[in-house]
N, C-alpha and C. Protein backbone atom coordinates (compact mmCIF):
# COMPACT_ATOMS: atom_id res chain seq x y z
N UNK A 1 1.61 -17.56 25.13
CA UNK A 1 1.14 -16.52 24.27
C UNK A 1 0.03 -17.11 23.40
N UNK A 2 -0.85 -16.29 22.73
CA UNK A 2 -2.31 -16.91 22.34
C UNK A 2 -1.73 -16.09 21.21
N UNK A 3 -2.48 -16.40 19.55
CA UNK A 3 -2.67 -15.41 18.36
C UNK A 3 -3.72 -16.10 18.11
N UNK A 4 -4.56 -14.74 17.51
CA UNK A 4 -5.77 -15.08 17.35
C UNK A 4 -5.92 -14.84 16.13
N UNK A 5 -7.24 -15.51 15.27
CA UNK A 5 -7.17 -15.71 13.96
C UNK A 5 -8.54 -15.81 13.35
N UNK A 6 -9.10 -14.90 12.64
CA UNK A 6 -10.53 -15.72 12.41
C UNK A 6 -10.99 -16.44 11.24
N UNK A 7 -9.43 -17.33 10.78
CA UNK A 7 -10.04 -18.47 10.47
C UNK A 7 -9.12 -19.69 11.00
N UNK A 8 -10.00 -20.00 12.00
CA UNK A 8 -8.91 -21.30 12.65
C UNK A 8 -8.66 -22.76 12.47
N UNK A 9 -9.96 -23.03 11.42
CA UNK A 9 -9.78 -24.48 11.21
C UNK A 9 -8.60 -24.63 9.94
N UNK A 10 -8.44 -23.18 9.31
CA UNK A 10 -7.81 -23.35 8.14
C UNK A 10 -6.73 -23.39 8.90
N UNK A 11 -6.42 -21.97 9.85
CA UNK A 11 -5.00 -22.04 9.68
C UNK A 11 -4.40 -22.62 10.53
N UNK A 12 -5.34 -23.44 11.86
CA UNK A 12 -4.18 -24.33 12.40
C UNK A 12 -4.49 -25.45 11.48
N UNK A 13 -4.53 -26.22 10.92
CA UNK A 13 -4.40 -27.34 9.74
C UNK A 13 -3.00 -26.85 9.01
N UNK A 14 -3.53 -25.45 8.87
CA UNK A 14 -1.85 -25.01 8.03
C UNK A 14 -1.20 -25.10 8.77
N UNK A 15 -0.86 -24.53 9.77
CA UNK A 15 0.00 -24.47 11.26
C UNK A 15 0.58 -25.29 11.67
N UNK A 16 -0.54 -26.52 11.74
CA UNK A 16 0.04 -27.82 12.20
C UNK A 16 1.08 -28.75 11.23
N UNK A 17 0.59 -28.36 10.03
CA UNK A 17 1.62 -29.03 8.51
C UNK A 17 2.88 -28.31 9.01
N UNK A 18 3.29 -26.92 8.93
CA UNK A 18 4.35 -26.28 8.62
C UNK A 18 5.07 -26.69 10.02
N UNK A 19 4.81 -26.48 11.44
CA UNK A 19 5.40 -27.13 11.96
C UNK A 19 5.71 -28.51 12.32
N UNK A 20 5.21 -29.72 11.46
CA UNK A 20 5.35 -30.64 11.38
C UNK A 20 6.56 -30.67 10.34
N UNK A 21 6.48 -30.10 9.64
CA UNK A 21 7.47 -30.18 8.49
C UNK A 21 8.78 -30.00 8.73
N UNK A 22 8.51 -28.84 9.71
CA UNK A 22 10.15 -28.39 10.62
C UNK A 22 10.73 -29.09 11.58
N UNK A 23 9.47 -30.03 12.31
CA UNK A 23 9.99 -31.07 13.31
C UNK A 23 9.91 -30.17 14.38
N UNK A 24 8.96 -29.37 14.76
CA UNK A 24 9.47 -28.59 15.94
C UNK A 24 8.03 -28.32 16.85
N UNK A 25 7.39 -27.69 17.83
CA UNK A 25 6.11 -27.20 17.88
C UNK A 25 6.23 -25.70 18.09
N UNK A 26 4.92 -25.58 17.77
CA UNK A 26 4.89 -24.09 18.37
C UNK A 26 4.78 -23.48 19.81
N UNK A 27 5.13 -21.99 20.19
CA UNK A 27 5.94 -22.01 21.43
C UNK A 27 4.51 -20.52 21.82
N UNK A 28 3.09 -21.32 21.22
CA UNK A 28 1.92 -20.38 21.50
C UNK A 28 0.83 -20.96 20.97
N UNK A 29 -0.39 -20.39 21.15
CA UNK A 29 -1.55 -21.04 21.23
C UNK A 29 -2.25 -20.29 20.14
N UNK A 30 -3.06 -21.00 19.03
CA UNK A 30 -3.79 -20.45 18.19
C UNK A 30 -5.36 -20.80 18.68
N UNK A 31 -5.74 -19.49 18.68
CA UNK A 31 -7.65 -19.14 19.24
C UNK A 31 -7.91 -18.53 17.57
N UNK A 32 -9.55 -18.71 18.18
CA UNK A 32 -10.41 -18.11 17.11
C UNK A 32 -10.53 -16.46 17.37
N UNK A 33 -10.66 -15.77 17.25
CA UNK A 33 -10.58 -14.11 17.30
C UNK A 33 -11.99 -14.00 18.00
N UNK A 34 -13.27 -14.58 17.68
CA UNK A 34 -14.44 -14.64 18.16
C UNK A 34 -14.48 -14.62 19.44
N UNK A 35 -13.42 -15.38 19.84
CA UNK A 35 -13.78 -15.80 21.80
C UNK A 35 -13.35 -14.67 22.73
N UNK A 36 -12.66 -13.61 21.96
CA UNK A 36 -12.68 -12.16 22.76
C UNK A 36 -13.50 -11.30 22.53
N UNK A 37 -14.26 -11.78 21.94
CA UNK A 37 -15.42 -10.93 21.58
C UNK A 37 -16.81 -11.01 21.86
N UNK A 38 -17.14 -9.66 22.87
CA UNK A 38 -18.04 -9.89 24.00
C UNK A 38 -19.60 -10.49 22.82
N UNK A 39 -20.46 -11.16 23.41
CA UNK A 39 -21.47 -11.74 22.77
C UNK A 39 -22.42 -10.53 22.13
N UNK A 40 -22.50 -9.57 23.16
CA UNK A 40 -23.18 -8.49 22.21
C UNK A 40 -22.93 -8.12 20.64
N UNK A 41 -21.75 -8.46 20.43
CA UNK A 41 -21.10 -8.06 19.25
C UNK A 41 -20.98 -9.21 18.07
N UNK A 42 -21.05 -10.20 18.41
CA UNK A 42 -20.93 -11.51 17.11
C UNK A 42 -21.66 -11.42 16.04
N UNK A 43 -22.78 -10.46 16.03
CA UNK A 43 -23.69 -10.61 15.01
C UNK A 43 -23.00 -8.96 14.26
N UNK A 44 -22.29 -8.16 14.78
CA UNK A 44 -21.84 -7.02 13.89
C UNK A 44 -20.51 -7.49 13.64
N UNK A 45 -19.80 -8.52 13.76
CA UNK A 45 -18.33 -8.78 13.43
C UNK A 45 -18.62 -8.77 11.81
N UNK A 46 -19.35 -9.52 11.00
CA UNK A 46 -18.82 -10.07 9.34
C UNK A 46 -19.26 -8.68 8.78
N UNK A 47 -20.24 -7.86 9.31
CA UNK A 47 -20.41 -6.60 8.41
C UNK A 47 -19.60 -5.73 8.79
N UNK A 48 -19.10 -5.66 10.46
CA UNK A 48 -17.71 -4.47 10.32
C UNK A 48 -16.66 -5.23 9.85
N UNK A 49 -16.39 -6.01 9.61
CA UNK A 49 -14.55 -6.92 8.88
C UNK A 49 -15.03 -6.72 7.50
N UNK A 50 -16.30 -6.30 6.81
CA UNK A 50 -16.54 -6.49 5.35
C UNK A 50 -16.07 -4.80 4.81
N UNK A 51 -16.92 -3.76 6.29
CA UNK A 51 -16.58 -2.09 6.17
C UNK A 51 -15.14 -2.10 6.36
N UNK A 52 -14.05 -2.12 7.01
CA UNK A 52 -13.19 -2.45 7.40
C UNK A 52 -12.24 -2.60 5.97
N UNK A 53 -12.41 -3.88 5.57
CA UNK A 53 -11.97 -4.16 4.11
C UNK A 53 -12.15 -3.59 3.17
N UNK A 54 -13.19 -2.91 2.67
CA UNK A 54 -13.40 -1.89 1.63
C UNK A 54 -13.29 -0.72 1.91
N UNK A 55 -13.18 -0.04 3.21
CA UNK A 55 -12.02 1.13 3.39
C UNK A 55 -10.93 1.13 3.38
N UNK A 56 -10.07 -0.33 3.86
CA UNK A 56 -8.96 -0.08 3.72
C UNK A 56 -8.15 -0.50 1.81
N UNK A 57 -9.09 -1.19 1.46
CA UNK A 57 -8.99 -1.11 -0.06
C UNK A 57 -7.69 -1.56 -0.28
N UNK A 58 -7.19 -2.88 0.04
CA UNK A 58 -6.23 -4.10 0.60
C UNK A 58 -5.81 -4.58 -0.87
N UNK A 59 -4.93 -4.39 -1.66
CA UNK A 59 -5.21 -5.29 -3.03
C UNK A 59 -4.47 -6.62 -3.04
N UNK A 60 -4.39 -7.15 -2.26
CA UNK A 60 -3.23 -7.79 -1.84
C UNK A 60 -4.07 -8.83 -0.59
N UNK A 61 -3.86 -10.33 -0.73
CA UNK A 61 -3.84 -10.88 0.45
C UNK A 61 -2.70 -10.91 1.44
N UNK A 62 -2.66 -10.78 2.17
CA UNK A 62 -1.08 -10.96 2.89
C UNK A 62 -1.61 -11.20 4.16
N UNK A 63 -0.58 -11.66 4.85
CA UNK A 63 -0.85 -12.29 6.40
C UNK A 63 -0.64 -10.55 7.51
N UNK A 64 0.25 -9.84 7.04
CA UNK A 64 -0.02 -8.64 7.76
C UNK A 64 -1.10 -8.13 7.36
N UNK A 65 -1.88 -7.38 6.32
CA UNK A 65 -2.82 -6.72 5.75
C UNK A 65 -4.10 -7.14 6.91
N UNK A 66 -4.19 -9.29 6.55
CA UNK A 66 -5.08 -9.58 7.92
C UNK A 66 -5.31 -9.66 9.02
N UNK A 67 -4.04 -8.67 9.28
CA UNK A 67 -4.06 -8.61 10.70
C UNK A 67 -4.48 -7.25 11.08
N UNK A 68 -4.02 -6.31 10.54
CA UNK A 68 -4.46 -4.80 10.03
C UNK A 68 -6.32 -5.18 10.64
N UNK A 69 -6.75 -6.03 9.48
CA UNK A 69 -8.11 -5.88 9.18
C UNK A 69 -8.52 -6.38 10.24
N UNK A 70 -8.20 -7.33 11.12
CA UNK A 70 -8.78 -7.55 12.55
C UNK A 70 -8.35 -7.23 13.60
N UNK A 71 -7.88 -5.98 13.58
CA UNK A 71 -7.01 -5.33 14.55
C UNK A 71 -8.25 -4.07 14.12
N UNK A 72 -8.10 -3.85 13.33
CA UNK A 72 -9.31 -2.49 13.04
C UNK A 72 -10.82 -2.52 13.56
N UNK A 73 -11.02 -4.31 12.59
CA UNK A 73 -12.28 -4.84 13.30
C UNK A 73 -12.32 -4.52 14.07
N UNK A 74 -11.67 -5.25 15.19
CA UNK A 74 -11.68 -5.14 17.03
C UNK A 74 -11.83 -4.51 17.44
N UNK A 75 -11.29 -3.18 17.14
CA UNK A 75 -11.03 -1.73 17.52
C UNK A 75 -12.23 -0.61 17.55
N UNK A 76 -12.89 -0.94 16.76
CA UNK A 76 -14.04 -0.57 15.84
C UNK A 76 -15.36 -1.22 16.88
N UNK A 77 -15.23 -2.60 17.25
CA UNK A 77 -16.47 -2.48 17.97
C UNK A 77 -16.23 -2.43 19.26
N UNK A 78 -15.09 -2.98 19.71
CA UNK A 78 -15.05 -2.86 21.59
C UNK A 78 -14.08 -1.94 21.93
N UNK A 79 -13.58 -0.57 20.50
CA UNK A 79 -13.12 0.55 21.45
C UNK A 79 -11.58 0.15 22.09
């Protein structure tokens, strides 16, 4: 299984701590969100994830909310 993330240096660094901490690995693969995303589109990703975010008017960081927001992203440019 892959989860994708678009920020990956942070969060596998985090990723890699927390399951180090547990003694265990993980049982899936962390990607950048970018690499499903056809090349036509890389240059409209940071301004639709910015529209995206100020419609959905998020007050709150949370790990679901960011997923919301790149699930919408996605949705939004490749349909």
């Amino acid at each position: 299984m892959t989860v994708y993330t678009d920020s990956w240096s942070h969060d596998s660094n985090w990723l890699a701590r927390l399951y180090d901490a547990a003694g265990c690995s993980p049982k899936f693969r962390l990607e950048d969100v970018l690499r499903v995303l056809p090349v036509e589109y890389l240059g409209s990703w940071g301004s639709m994830k910015q529209s995206v975010i100020a419609e959905m008017d998020l007050k709150r960081h949370r790990a679901s909310n960011d997923a919301r927001i790149l699930q919408s992203t996605l949705h939004r440019l490749i349909g």
